[in-house]
C-alpha atoms as a PDB file:
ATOM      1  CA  UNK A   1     -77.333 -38.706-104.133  1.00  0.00           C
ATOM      2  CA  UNK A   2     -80.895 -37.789-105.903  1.00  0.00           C
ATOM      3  CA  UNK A   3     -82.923 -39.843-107.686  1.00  0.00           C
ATOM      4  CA  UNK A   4     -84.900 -37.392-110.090  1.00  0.00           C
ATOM      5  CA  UNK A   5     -87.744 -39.281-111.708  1.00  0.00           C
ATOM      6  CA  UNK A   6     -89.122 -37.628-114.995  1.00  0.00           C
ATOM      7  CA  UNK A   7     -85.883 -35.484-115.448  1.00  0.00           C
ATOM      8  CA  UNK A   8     -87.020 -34.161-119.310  1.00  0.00           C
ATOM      9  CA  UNK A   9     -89.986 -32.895-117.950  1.00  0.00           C
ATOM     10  CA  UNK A  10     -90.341 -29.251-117.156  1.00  0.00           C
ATOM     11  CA  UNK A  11     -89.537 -29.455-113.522  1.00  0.00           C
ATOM     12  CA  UNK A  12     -88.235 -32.653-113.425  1.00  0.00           C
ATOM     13  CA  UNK A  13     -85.129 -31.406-115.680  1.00  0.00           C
ATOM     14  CA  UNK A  14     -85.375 -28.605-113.555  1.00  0.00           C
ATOM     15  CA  UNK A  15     -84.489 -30.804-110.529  1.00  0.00           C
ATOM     16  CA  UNK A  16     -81.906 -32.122-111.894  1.00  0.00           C
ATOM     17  CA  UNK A  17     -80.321 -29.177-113.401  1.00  0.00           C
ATOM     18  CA  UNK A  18     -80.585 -27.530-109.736  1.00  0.00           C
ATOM     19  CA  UNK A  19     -79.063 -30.814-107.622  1.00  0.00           C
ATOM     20  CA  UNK A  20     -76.236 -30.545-110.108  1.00  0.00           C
ATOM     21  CA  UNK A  21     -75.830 -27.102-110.155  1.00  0.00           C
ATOM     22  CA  UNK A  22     -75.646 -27.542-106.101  1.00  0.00           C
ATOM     23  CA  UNK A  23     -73.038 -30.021-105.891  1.00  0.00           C
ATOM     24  CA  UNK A  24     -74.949 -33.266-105.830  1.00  0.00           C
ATOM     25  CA  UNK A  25     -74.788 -36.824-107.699  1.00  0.00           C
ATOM     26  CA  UNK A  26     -77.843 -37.195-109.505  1.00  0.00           C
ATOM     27  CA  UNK A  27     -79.653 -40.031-111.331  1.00  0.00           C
ATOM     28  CA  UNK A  28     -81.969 -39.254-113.538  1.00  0.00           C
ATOM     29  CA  UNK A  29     -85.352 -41.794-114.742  1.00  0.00           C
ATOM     30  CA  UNK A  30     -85.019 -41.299-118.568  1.00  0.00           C
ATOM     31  CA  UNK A  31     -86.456 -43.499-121.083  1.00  0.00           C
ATOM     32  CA  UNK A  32     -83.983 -42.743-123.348  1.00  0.00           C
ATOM     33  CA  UNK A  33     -79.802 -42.427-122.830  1.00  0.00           C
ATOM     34  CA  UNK A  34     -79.275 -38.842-123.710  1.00  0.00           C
ATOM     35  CA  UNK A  35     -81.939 -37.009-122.917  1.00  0.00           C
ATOM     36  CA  UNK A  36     -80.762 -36.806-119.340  1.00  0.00           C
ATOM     37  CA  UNK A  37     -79.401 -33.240-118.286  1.00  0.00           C
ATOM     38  CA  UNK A  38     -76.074 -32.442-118.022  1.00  0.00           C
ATOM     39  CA  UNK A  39     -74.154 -33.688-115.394  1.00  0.00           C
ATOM     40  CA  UNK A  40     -76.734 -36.918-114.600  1.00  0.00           C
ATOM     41  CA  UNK A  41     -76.279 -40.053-114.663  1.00  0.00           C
ATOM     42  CA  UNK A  42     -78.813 -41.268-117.233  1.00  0.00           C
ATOM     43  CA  UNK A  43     -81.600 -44.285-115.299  1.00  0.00           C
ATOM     44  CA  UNK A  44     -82.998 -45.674-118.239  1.00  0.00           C
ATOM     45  CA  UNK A  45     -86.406 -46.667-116.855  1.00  0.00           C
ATOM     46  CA  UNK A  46     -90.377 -46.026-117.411  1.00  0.00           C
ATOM     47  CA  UNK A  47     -92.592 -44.419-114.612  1.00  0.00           C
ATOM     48  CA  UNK A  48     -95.434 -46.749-114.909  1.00  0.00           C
ATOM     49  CA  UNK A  49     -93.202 -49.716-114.373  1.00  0.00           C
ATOM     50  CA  UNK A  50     -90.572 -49.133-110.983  1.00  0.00           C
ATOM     51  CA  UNK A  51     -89.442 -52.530-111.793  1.00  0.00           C
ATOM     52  CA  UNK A  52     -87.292 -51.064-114.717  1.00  0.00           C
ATOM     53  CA  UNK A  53     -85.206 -48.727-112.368  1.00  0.00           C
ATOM     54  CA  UNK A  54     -85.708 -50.027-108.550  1.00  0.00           C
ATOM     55  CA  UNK A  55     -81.775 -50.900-108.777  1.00  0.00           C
ATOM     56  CA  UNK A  56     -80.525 -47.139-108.900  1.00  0.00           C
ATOM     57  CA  UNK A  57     -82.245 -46.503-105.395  1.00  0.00           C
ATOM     58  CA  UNK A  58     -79.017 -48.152-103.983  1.00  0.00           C
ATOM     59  CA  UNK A  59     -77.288 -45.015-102.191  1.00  0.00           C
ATOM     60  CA  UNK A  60     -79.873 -42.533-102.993  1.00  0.00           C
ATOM     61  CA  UNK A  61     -80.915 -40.024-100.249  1.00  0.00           C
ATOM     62  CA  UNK A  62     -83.369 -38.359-101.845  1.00  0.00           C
ATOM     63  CA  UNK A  63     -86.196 -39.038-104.154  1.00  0.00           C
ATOM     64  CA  UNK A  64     -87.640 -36.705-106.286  1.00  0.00           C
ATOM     65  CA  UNK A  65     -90.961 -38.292-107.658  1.00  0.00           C
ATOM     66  CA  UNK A  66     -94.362 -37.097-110.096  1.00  0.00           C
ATOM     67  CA  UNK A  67     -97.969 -37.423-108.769  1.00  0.00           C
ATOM     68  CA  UNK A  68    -100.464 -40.191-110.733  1.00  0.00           C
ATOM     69  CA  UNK A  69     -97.934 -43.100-111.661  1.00  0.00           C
ATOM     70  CA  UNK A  70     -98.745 -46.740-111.155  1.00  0.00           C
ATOM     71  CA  UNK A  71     -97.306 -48.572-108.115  1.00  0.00           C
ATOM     72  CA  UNK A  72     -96.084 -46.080-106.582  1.00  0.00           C
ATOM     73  CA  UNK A  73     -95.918 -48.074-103.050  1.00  0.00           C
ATOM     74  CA  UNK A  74     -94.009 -50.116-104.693  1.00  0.00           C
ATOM     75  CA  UNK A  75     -91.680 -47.576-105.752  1.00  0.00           C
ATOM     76  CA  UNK A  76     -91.420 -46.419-101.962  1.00  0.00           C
ATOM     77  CA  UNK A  77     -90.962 -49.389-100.188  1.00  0.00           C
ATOM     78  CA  UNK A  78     -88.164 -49.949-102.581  1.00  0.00           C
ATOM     79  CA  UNK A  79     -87.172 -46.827-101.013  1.00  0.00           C
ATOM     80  CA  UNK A  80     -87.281 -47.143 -97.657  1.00  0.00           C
ATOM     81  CA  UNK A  81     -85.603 -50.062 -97.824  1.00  0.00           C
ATOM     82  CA  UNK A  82     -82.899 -48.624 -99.915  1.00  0.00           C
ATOM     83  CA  UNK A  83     -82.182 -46.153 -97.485  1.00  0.00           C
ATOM     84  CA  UNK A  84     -83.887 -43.243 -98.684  1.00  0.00           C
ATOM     85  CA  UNK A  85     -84.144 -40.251 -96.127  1.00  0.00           C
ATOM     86  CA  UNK A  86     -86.682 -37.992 -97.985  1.00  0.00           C
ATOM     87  CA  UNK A  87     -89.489 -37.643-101.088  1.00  0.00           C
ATOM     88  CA  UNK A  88     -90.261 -34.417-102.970  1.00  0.00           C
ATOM     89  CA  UNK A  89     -93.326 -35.382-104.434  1.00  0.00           C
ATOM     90  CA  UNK A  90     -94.507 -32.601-107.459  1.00  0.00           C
ATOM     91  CA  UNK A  91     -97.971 -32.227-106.376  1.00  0.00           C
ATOM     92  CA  UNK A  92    -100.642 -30.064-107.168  1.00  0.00           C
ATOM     93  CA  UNK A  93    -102.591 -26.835-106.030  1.00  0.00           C
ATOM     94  CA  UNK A  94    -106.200 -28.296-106.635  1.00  0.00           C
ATOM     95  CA  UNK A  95    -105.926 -30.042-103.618  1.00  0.00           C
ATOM     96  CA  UNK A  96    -106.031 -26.084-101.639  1.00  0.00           C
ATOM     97  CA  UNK A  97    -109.468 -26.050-103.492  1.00  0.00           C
ATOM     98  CA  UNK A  98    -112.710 -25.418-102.158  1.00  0.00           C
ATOM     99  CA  UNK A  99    -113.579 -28.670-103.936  1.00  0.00           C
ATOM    100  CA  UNK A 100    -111.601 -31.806-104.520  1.00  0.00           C
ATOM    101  CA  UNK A 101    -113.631 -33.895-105.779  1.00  0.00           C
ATOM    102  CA  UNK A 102    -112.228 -34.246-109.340  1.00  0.00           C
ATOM    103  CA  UNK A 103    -109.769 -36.072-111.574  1.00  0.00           C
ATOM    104  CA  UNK A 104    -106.851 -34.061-110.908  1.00  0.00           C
ATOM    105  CA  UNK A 105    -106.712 -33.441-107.036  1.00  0.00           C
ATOM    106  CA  UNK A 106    -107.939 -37.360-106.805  1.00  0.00           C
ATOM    107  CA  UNK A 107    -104.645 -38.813-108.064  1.00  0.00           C
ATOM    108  CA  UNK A 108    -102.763 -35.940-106.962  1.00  0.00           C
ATOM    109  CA  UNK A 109    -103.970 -37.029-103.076  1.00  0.00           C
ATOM    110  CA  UNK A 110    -103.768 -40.766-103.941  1.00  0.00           C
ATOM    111  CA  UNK A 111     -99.911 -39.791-104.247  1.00  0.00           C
ATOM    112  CA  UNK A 112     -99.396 -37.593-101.328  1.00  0.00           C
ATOM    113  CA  UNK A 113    -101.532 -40.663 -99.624  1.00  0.00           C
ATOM    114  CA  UNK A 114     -98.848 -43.148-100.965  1.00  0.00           C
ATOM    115  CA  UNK A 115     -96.399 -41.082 -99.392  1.00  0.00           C
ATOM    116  CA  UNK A 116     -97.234 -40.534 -95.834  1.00  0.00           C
ATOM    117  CA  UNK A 117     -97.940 -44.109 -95.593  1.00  0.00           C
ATOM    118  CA  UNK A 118     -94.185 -45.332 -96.801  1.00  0.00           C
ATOM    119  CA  UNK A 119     -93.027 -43.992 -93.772  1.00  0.00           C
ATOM    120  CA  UNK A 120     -90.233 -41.705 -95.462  1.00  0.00           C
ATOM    121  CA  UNK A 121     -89.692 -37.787 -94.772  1.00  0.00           C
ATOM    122  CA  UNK A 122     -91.824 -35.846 -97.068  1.00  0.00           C
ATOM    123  CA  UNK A 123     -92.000 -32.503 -99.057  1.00  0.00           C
ATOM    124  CA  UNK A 124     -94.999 -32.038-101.121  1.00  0.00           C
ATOM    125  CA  UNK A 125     -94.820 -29.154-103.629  1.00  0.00           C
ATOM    126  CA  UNK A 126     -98.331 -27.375-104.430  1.00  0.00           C
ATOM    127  CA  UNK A 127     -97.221 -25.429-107.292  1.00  0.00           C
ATOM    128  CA  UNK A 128     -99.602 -23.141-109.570  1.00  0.00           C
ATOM    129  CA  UNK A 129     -99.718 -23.366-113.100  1.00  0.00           C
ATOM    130  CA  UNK A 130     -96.626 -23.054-114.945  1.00  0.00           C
ATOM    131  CA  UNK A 131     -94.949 -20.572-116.870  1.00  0.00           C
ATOM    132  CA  UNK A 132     -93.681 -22.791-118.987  1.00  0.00           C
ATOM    133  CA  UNK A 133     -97.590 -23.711-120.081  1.00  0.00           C
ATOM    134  CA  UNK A 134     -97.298 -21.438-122.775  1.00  0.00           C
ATOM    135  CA  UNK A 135     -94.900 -23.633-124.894  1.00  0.00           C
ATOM    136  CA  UNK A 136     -98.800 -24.604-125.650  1.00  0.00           C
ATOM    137  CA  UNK A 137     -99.031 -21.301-128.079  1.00  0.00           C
ATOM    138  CA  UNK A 138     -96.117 -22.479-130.376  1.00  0.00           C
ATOM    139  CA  UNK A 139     -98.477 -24.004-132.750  1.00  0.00           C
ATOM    140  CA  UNK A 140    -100.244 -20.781-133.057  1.00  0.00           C
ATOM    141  CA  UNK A 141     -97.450 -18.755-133.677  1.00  0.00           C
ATOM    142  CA  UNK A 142     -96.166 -20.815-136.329  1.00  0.00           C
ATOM    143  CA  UNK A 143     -99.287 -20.335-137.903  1.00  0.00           C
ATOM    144  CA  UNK A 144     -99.166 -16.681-137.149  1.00  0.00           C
ATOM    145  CA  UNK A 145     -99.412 -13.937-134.583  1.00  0.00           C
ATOM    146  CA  UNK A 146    -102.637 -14.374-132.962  1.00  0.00           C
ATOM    147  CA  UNK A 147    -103.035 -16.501-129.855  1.00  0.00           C
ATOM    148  CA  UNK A 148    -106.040 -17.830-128.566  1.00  0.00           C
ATOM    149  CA  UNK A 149    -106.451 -18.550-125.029  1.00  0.00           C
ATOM    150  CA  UNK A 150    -108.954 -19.707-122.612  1.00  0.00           C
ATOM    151  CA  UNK A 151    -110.193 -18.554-119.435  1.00  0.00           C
ATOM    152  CA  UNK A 152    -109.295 -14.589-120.232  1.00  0.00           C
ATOM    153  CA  UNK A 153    -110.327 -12.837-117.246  1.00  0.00           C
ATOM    154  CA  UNK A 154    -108.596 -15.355-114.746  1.00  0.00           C
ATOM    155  CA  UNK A 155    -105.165 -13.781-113.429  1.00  0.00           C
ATOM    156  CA  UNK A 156    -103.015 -16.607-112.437  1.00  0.00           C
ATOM    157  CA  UNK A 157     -99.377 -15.839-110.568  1.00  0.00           C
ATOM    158  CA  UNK A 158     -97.963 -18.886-112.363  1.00  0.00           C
ATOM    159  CA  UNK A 159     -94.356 -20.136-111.333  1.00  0.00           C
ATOM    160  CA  UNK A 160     -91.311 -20.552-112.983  1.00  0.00           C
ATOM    161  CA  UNK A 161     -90.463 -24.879-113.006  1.00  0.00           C
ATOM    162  CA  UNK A 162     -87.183 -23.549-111.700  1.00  0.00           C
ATOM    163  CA  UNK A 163     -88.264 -21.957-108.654  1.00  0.00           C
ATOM    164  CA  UNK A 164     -90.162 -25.356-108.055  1.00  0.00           C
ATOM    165  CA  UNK A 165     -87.104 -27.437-108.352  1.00  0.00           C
ATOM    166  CA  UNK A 166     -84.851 -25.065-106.124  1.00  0.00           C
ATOM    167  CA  UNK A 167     -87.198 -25.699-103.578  1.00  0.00           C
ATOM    168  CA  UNK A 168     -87.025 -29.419-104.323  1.00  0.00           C
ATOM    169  CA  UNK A 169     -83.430 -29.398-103.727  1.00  0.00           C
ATOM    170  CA  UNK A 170     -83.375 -27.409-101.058  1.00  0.00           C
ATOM    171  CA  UNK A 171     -85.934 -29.958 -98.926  1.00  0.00           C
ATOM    172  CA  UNK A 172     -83.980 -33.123-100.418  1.00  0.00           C
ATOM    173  CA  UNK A 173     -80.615 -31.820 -99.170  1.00  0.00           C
ATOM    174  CA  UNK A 174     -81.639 -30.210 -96.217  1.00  0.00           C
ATOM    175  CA  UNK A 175     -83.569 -30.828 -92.107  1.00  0.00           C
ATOM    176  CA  UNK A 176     -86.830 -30.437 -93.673  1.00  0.00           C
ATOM    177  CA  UNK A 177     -89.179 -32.710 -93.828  1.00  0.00           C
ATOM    178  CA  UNK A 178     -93.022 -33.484 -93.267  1.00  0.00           C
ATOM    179  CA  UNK A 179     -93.613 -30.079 -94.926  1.00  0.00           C
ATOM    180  CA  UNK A 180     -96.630 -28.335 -97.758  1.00  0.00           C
ATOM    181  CA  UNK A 181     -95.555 -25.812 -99.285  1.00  0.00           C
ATOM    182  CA  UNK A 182     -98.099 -23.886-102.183  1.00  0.00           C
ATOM    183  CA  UNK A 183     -95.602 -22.062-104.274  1.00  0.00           C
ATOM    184  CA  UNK A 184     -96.390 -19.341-106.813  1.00  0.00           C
ATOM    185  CA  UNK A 185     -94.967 -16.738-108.470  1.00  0.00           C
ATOM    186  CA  UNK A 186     -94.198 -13.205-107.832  1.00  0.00           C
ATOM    187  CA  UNK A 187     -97.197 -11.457-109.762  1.00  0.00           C
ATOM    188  CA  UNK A 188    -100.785 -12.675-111.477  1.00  0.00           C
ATOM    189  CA  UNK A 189    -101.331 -12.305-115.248  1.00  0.00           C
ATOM    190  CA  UNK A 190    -104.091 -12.344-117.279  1.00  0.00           C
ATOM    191  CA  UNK A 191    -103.671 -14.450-120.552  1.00  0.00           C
ATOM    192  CA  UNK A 192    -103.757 -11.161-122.570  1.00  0.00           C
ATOM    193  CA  UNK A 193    -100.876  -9.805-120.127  1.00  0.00           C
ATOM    194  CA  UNK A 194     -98.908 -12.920-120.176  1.00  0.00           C
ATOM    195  CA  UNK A 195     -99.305 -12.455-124.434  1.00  0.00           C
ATOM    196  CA  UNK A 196     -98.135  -8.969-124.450  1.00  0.00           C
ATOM    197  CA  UNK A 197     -95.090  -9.842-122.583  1.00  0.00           C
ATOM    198  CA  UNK A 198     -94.423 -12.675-124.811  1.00  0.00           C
ATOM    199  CA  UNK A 199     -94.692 -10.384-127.692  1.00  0.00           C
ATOM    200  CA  UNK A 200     -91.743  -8.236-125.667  1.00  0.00           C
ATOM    201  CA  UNK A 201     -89.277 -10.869-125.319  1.00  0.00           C
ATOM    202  CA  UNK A 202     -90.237 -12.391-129.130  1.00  0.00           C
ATOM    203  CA  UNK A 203     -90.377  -8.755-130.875  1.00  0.00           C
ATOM    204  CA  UNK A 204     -93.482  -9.619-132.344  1.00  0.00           C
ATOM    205  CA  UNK A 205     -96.811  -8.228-132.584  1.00  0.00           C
ATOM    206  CA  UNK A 206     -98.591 -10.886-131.132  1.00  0.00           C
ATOM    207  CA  UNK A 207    -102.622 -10.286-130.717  1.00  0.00           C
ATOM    208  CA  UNK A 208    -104.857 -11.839-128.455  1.00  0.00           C
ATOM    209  CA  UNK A 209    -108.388 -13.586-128.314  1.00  0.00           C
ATOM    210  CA  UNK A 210    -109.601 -14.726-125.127  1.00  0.00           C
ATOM    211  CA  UNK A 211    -112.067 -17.421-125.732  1.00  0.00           C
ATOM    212  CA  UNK A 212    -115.501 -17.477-124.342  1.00  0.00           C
ATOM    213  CA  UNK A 213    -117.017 -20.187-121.676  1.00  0.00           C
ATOM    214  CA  UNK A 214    -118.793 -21.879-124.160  1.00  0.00           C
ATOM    215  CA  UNK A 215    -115.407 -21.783-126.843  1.00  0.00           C
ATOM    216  CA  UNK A 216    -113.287 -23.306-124.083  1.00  0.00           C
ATOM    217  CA  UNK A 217    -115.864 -25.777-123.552  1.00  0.00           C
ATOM    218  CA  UNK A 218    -115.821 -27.264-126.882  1.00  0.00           C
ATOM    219  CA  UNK A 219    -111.665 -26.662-127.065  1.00  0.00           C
ATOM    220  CA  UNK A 220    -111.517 -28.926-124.037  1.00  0.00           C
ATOM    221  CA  UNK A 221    -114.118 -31.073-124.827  1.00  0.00           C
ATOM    222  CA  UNK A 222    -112.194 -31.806-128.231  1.00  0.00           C
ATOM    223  CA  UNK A 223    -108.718 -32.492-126.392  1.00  0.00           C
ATOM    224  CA  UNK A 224    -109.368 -33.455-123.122  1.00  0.00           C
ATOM    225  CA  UNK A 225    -110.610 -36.483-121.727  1.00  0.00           C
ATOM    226  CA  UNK A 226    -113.899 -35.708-119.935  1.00  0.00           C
ATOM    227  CA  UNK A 227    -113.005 -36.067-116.123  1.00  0.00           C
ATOM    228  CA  UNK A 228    -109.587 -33.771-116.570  1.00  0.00           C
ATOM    229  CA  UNK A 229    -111.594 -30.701-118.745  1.00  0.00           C
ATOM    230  CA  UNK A 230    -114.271 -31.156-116.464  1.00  0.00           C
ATOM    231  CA  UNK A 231    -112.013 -30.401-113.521  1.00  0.00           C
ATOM    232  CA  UNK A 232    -110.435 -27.280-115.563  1.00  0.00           C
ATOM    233  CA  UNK A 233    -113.416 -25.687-115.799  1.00  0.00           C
ATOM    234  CA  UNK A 234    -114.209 -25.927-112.593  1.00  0.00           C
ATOM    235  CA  UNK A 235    -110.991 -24.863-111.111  1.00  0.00           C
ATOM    236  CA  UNK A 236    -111.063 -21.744-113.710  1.00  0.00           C
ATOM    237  CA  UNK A 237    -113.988 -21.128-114.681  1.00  0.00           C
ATOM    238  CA  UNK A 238    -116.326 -21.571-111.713  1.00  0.00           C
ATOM    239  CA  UNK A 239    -112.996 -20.518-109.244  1.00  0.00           C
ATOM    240  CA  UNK A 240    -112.735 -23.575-107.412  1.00  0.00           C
ATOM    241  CA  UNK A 241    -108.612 -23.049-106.809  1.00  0.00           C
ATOM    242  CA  UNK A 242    -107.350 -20.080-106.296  1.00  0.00           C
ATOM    243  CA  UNK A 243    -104.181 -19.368-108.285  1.00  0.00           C
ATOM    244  CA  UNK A 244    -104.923 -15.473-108.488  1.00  0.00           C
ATOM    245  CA  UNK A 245    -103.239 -15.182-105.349  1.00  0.00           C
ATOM    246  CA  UNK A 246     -99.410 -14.271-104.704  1.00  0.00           C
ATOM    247  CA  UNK A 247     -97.676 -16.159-101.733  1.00  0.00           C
ATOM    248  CA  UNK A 248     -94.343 -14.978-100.853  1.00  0.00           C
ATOM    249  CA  UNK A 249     -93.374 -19.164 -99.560  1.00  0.00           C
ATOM    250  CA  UNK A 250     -90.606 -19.030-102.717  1.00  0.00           C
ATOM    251  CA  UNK A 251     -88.521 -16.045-101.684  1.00  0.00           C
ATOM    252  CA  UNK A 252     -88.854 -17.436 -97.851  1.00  0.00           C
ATOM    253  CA  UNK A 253     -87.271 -20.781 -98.312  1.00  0.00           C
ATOM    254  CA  UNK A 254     -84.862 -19.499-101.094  1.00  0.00           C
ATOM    255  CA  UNK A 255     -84.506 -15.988-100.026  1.00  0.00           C
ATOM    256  CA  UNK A 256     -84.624 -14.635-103.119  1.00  0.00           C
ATOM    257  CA  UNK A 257     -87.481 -13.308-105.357  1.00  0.00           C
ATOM    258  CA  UNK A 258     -89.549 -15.656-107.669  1.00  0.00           C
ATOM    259  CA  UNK A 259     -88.748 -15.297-110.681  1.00  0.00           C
ATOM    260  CA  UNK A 260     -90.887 -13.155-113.198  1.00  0.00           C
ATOM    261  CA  UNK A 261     -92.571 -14.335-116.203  1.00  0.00           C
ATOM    262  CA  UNK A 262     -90.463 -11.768-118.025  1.00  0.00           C
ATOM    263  CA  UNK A 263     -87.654 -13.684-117.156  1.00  0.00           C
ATOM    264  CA  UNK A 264     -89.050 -16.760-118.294  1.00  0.00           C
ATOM    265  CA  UNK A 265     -89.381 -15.542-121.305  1.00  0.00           C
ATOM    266  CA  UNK A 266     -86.502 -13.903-122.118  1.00  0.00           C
ATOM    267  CA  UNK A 267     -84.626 -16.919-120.920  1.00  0.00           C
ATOM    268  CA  UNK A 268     -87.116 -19.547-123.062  1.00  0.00           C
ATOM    269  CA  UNK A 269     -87.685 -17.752-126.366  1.00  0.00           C
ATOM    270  CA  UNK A 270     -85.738 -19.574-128.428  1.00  0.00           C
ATOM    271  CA  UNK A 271     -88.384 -22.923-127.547  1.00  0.00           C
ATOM    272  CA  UNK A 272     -90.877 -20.658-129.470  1.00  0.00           C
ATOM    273  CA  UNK A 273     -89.450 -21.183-132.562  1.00  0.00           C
ATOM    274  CA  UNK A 274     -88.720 -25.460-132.176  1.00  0.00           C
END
């Protein structure tokens, strides 16, 4: 059995889809009934508070679980004394940087710290950005066919959520534990690439703007609270993580390629047009 917390998130869902698709019972953390994927049993339960779903640990073996929630000890020891064997924790590639001290690799260690001390196996998943990330364009293409992005010149070989969650299944249901894997996908696009092959799979002529430093300063300023856009534009713009570069740790542990952000695409068009 799998406990997948967050399962209508993008990799979350993903998890679940992929335990069920592999033969295991799944419950997934939902915060409402029906939104769970098919085939899981629907937790109804919120993140921030493991109080409202510490009873569905009972005959779990694995736990799939999010980086930056609150009490997440509490959450584990609830675990452990459950019976849980093993965590996949979704964690993040900023903390490969050449510089962690920010917003997002601090909670994202604070997690993978929570972890190691509960005690438990462990798998934590250091995934680049991902593919699904631009869903954020569907505003701009229902306003038209121009997309503006930031950080232009910055190829980044971002990974299919799916190929994530295989390899969280794969660790929950297998011998592996104590294990980091940074996972990526098979090639690195430029925004203006990733656009051109959106335009492919939408048959539209979609045009592209890459934003300056200073434009993507005041975009993020504008949307993002201060600590979190100052860490993105030091992990893009001043190169302080490295998602340029391909690993081949996805078609190792799955044997089989990564999949492509054509495929994502042609597979997730229609959630351009929600």
């Amino acid at each position: 059995m799998i406990l997948v917390c967050g399962a209508t998130g993008n990799v979350g869902s993903a998890v679940a889809t992929a335990a069920v698709k592999a033969g295991q019972p799944v419950r997934a953390v939902v915060r409402r009934a029906g939104s769970e994927p098919a085939g899981a049993e629907a937790i109804i339960g919120d993140l921030n508070q493991p109080e409202t779903f510490l009873d569905s640990l009972s005959g779990v073996d694995g736990l799939f679980m999010l980086s930056g929630y609150n009490d997440e000890t509490k959450l584990l020891e609830a675990a452990a004394a459950a019976g849980v064997r093993h965590v996949a924790l979704l964690s993040s590639g900023s903390l490969d940087g050449t510089d962690t001290n920010n917003a997002v690799a601090a909670y994202h260690q604070a997690s993978e710290d929570a972890v190691r001390r509960s005690g438990l196996a462990w798998t934590f998943l250091r995934p680049t950005s991902f593919m699904s990330n631009a869903l954020r364009w569907r505003d701009q293409l229902r306003d038209g066919n121009l997309i503006r992005a930031q950080w232009p010149d910055v190829p980044i070989a971002t990974i299919d959520p799916r190929d994530i969650a295989d390899v969280a299944v794969q660790a929950l249901t297998n011998d592996v534990s104590n294990a980091t894997y940074r996972l990526t996908g098979p090639e690195a696009l430029t925004p203006a690439q990733q656009v051109a092959i959106l335009a492919e799979a939408l048959n539209r002529p979609l045009e592209f703007y890459g934003l300056t430093r200073a434009e993507t300063h005041a975009e993020l300023a504008a949307t993002t609270p201060p600590p979190y856009a100052q860490a993105f534009e030091s992990f893009f713009g001043d190169h302080t993580v490295d998602e340029t570069t391909v690993r081949d740790t996805v078609p190792q542990l799955l044997n089989r390629p990564a999949r492509t952000f054509t495929q994502w695409c042609t597979d997730n068009a229609d959630a351009f047009t929600k």
